[in-house]
PDB file of N, CA and C in Angstrom:
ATOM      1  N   UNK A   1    -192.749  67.950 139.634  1.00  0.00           N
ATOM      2  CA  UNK A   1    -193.375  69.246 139.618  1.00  0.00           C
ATOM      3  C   UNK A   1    -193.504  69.807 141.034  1.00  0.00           C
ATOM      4  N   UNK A   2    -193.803  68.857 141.944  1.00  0.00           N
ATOM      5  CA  UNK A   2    -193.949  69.155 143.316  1.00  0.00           C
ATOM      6  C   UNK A   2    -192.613  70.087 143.987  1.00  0.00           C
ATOM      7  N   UNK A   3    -191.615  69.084 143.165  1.00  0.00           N
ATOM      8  CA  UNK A   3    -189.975  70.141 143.949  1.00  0.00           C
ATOM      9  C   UNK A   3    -190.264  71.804 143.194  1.00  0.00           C
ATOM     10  N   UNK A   4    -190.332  71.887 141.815  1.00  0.00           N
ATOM     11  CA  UNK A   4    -189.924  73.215 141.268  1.00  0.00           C
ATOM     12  C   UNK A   4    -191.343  73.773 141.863  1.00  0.00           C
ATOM     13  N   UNK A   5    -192.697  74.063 142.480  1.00  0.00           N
ATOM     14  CA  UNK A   5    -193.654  74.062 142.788  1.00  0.00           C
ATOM     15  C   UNK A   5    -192.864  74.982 144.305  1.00  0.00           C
ATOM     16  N   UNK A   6    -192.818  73.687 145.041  1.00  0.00           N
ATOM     17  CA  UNK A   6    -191.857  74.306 146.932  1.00  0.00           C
ATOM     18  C   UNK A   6    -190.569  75.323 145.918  1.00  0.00           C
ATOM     19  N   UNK A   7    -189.740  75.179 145.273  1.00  0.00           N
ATOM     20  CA  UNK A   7    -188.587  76.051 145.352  1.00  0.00           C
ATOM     21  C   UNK A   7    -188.958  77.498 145.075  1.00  0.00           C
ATOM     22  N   UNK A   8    -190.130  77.277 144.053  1.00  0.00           N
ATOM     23  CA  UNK A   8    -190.695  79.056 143.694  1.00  0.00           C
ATOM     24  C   UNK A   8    -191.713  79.526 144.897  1.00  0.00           C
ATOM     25  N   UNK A   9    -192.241  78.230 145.542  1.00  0.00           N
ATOM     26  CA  UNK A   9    -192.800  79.005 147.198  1.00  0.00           C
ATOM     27  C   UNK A   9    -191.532  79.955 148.035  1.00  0.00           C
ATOM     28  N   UNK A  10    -190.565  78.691 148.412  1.00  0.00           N
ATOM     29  CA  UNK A  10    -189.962  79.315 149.165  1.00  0.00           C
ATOM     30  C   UNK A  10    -188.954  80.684 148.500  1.00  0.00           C
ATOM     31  N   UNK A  11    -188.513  80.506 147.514  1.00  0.00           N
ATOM     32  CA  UNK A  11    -188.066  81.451 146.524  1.00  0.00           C
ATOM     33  C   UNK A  11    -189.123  83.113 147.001  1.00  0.00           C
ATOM     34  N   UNK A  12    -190.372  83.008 146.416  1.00  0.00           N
ATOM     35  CA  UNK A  12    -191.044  83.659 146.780  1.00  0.00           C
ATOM     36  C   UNK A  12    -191.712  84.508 148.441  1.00  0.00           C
ATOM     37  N   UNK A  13    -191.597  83.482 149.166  1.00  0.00           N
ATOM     38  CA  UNK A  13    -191.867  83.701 150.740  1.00  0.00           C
ATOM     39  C   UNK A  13    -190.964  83.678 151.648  1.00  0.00           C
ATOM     40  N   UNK A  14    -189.597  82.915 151.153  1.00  0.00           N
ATOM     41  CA  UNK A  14    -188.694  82.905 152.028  1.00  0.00           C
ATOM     42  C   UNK A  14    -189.235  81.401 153.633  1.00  0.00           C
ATOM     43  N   UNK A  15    -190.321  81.064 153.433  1.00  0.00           N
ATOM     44  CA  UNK A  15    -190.908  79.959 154.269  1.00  0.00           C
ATOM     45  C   UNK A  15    -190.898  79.034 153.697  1.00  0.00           C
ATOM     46  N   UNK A  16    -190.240  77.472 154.522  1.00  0.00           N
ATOM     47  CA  UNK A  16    -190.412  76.413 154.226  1.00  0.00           C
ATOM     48  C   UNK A  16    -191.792  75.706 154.457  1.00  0.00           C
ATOM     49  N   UNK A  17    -192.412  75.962 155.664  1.00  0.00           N
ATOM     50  CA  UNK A  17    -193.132  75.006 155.710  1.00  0.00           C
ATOM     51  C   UNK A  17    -194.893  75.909 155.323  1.00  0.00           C
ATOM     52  N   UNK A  18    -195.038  76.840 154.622  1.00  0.00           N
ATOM     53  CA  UNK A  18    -196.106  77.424 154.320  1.00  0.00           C
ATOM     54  C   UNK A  18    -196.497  78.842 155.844  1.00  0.00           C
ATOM     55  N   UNK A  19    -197.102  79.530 155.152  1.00  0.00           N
ATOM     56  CA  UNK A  19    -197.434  81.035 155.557  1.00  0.00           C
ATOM     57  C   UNK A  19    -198.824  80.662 156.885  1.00  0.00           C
ATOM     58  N   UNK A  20    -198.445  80.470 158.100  1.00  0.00           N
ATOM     59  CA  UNK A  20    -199.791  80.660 159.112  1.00  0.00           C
ATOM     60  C   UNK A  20    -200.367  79.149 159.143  1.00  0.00           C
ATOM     61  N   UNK A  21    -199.344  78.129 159.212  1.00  0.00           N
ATOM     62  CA  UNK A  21    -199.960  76.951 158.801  1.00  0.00           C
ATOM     63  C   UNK A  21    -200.914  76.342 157.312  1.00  0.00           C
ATOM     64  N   UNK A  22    -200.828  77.278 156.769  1.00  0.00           N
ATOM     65  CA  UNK A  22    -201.419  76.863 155.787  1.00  0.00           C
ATOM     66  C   UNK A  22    -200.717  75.889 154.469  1.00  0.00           C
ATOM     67  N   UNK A  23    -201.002  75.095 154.047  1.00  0.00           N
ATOM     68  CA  UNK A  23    -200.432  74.385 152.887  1.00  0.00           C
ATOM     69  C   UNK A  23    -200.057  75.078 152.168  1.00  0.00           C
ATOM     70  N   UNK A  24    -198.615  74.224 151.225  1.00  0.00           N
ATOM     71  CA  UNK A  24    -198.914  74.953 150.074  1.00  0.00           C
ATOM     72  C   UNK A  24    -199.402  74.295 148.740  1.00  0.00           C
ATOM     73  N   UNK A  25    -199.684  75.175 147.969  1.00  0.00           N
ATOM     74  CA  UNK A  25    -200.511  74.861 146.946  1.00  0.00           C
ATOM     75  C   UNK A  25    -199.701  74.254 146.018  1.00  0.00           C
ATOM     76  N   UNK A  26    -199.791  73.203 145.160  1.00  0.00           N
ATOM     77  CA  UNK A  26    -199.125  72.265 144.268  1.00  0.00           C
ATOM     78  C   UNK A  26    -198.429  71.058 144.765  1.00  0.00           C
ATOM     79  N   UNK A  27    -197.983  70.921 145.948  1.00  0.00           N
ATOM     80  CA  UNK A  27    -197.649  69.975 146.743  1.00  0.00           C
ATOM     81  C   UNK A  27    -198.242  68.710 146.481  1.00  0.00           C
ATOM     82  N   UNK A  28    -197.380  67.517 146.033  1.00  0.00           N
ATOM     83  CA  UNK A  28    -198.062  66.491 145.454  1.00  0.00           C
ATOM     84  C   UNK A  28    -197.387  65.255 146.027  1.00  0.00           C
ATOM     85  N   UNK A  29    -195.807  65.442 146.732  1.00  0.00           N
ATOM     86  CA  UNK A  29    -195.104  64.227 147.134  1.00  0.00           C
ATOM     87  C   UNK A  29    -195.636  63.217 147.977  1.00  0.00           C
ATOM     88  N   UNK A  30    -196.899  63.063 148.194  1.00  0.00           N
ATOM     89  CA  UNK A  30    -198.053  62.058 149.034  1.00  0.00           C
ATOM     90  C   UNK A  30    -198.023  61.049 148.135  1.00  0.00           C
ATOM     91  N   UNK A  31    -198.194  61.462 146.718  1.00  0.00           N
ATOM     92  CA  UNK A  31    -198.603  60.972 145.603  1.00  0.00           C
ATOM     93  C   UNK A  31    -197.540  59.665 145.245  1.00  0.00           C
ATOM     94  N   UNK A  32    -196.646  60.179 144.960  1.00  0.00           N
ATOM     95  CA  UNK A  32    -195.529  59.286 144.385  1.00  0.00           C
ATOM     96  C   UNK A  32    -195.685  58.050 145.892  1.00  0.00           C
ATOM     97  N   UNK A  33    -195.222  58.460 146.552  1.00  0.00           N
ATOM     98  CA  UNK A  33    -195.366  57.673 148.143  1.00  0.00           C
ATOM     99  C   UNK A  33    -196.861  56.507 147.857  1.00  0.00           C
ATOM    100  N   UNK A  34    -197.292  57.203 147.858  1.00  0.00           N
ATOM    101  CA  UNK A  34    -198.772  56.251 147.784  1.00  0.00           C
ATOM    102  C   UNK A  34    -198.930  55.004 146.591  1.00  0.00           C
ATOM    103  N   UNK A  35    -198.241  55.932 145.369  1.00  0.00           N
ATOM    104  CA  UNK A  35    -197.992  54.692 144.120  1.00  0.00           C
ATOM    105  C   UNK A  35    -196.771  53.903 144.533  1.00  0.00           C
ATOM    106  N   UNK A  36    -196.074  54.256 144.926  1.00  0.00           N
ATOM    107  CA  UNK A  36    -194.597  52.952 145.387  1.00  0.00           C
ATOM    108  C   UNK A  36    -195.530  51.877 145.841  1.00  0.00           C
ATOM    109  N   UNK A  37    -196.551  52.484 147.044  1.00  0.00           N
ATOM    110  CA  UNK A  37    -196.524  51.764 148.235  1.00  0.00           C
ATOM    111  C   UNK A  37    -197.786  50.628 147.552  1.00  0.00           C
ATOM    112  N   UNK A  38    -198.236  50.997 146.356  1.00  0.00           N
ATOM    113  CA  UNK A  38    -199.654  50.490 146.148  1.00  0.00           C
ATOM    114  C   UNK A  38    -199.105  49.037 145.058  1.00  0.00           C
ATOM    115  N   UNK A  39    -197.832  49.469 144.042  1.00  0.00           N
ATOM    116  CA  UNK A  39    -196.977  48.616 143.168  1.00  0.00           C
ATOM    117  C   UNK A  39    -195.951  47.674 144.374  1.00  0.00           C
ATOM    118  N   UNK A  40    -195.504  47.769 145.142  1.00  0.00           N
ATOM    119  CA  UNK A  40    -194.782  47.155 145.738  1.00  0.00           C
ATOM    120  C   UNK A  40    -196.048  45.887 146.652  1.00  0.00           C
ATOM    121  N   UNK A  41    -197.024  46.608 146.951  1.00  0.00           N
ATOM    122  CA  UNK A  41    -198.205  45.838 147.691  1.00  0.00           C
ATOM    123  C   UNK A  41    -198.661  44.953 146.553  1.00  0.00           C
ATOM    124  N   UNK A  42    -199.154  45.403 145.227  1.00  0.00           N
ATOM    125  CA  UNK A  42    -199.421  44.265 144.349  1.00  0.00           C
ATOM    126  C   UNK A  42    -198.381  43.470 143.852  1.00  0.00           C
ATOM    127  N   UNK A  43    -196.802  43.708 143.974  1.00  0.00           N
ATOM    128  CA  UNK A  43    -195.796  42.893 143.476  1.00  0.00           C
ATOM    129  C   UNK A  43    -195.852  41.681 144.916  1.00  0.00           C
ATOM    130  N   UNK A  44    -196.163  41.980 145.984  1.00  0.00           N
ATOM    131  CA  UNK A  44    -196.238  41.471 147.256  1.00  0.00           C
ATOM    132  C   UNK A  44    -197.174  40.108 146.939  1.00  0.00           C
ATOM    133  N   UNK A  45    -198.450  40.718 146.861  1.00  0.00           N
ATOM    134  CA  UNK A  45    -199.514  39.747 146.779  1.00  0.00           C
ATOM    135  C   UNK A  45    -199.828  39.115 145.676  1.00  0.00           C
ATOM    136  N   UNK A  46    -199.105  39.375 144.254  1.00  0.00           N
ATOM    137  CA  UNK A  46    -198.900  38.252 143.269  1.00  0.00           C
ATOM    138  C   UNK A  46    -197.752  37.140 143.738  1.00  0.00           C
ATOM    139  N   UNK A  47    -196.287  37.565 144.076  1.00  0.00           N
ATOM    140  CA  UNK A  47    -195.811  36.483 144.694  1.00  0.00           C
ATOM    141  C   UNK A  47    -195.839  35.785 145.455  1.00  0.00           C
ATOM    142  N   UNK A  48    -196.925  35.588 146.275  1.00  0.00           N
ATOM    143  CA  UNK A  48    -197.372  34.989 147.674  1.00  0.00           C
ATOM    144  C   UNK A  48    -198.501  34.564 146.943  1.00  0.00           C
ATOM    145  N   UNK A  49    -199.368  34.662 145.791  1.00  0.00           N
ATOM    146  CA  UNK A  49    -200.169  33.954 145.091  1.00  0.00           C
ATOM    147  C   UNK A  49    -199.404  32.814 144.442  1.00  0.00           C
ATOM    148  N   UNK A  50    -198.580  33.260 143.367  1.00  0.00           N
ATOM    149  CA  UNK A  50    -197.881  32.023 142.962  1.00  0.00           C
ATOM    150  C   UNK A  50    -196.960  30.984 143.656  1.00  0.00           C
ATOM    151  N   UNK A  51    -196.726  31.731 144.775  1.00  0.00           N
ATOM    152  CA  UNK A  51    -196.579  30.527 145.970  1.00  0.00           C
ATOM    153  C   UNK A  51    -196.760  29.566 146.392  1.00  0.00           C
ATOM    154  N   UNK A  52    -197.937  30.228 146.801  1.00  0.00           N
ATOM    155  CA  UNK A  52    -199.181  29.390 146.715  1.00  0.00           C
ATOM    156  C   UNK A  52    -199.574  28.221 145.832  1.00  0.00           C
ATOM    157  N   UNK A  53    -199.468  29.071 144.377  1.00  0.00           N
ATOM    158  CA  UNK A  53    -200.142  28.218 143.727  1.00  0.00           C
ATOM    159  C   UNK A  53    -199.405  27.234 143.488  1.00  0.00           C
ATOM    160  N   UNK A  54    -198.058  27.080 143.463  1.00  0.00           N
ATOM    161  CA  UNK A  54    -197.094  26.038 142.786  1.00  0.00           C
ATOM    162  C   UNK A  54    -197.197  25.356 144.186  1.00  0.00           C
ATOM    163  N   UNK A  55    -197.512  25.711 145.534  1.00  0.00           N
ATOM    164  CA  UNK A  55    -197.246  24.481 146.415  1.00  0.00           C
ATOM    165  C   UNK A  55    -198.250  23.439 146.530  1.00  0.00           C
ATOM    166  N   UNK A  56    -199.617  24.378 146.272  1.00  0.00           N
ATOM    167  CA  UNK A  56    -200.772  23.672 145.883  1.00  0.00           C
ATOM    168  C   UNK A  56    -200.470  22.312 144.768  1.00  0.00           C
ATOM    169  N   UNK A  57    -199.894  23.008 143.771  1.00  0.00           N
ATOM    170  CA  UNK A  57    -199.862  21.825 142.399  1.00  0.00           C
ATOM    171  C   UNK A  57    -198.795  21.208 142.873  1.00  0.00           C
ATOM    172  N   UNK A  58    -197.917  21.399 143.537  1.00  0.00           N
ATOM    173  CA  UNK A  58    -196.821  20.018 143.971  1.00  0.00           C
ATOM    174  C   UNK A  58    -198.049  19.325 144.792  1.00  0.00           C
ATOM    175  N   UNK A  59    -198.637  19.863 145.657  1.00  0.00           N
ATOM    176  CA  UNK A  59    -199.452  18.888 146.046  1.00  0.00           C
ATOM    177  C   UNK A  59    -199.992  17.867 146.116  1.00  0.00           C
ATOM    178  N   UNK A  60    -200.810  18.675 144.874  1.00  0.00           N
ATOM    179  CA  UNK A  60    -201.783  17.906 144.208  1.00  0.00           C
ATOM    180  C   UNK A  60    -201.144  16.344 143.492  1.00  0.00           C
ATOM    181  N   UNK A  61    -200.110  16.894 142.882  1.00  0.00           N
ATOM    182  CA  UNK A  61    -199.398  16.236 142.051  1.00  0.00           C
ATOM    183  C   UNK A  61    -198.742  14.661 142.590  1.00  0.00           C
ATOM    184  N   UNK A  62    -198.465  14.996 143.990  1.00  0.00           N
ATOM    185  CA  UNK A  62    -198.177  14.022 145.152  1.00  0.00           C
ATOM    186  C   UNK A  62    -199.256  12.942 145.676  1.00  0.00           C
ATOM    187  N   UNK A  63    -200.697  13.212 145.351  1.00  0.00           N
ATOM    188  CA  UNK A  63    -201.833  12.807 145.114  1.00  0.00           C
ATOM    189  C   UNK A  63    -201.951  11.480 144.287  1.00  0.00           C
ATOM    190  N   UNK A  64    -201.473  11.483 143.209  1.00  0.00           N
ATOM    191  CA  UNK A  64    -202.103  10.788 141.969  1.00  0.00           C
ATOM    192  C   UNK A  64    -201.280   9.264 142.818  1.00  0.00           C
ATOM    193  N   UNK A  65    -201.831   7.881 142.815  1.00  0.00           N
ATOM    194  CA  UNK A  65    -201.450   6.856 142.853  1.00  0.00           C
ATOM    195  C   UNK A  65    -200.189   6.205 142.576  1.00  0.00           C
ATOM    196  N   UNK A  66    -199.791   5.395 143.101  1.00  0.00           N
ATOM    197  CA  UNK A  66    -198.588   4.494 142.815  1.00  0.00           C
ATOM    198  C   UNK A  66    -198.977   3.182 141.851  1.00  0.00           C
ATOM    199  N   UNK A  67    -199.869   2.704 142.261  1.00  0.00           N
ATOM    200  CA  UNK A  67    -200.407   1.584 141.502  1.00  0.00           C
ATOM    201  C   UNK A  67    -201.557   2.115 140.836  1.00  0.00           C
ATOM    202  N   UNK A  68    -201.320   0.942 139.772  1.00  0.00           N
ATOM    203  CA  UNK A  68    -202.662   1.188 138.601  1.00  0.00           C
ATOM    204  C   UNK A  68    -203.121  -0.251 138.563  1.00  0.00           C
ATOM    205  N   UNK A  69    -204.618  -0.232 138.182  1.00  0.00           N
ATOM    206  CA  UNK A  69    -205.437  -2.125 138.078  1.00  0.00           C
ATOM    207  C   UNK A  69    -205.711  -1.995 136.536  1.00  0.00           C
ATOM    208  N   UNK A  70    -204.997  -2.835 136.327  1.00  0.00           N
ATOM    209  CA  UNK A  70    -205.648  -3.222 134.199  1.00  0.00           C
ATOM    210  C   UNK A  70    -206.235  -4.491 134.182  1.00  0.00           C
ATOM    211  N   UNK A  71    -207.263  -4.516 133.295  1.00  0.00           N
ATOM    212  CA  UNK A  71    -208.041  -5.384 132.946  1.00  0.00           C
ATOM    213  C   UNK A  71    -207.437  -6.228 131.805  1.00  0.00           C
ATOM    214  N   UNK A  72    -207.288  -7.357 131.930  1.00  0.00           N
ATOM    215  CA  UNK A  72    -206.317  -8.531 131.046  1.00  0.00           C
ATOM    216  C   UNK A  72    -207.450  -9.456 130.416  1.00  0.00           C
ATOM    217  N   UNK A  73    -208.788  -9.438 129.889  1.00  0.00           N
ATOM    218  CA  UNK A  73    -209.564 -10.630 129.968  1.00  0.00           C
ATOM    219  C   UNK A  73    -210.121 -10.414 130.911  1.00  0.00           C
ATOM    220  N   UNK A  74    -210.418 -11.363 131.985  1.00  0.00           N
ATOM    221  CA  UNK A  74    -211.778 -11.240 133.053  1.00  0.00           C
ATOM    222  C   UNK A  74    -210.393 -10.952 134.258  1.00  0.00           C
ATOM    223  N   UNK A  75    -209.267 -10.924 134.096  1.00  0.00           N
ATOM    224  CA  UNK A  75    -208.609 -10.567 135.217  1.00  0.00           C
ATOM    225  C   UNK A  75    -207.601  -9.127 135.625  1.00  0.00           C
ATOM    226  N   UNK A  76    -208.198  -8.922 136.859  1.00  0.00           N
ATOM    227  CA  UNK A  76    -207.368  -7.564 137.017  1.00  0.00           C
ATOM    228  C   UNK A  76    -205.785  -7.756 137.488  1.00  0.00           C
ATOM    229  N   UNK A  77    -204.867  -6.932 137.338  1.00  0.00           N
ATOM    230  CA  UNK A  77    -204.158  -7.165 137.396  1.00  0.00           C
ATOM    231  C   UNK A  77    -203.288  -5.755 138.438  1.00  0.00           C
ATOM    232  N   UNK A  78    -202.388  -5.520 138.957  1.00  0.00           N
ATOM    233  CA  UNK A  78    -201.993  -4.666 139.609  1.00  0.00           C
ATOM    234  C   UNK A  78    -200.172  -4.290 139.137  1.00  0.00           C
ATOM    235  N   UNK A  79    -200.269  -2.904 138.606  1.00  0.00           N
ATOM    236  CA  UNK A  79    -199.042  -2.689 137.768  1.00  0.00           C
ATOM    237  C   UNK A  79    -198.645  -1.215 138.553  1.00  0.00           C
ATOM    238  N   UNK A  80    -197.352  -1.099 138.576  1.00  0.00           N
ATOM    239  CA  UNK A  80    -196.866   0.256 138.735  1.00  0.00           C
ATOM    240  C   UNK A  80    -196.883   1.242 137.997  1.00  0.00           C
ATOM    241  N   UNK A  81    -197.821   2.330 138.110  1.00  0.00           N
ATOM    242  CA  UNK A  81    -198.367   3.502 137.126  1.00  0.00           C
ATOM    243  C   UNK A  81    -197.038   3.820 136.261  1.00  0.00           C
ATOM    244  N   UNK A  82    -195.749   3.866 136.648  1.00  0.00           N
ATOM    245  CA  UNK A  82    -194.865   4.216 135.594  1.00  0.00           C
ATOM    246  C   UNK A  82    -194.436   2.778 134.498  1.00  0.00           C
ATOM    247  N   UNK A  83    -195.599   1.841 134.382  1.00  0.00           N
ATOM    248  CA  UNK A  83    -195.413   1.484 133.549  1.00  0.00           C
ATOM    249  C   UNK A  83    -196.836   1.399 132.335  1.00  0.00           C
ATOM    250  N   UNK A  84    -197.376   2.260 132.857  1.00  0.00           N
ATOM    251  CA  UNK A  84    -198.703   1.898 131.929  1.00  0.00           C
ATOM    252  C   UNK A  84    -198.473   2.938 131.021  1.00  0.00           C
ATOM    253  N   UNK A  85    -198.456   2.594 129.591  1.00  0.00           N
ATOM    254  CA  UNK A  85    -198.504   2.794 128.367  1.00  0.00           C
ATOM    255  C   UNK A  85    -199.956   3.601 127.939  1.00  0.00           C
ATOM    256  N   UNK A  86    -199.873   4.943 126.662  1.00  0.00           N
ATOM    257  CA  UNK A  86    -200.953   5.262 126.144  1.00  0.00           C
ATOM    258  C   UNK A  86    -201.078   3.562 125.004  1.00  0.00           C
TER     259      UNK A  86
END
């Protein structure tokens, strides 16, 4: 709306940039500019969240033990977690 808005200004006045400095009226292309800039900023800072978050959970994940202790009777015993069974 903003373009057909300027073409019937200047159409009308023969001036591009408005009469005595003054604006012109309907002029809205700030607008669109401002929503790019506001969707591209939240597409920004969700992917730098999930970034995040998956380096966090490799992390974490790097965390959990190598060995596990099971109880056999009165004796403990020391087993490699990829073998302990539900």
């Amino acid at each position: 709306m903003s373009v057909v808005n300027y073409a019937l200004y200047y159409w009308q006045t023969g001036s591009i940039w408005g009469i005595g400095g003054m604006g012109i009226d309907g002029m809205y292309f700030e607008t669109s500019a401002l929503l790019l800039t506001f969707v591209s900023l939240g597409k920004f800072l969700e992917t730098r969240a999930k970034s995040k978050t998956s380096k966090a959970i490799s992390q974490l994940m790097s965390l959990s033990p190598q060995k596990a202790m099971i109880q056999r009777g009165d004796k403990l015993e020391s087993i490699q977690r990829d073998l302990i069974q539900v």
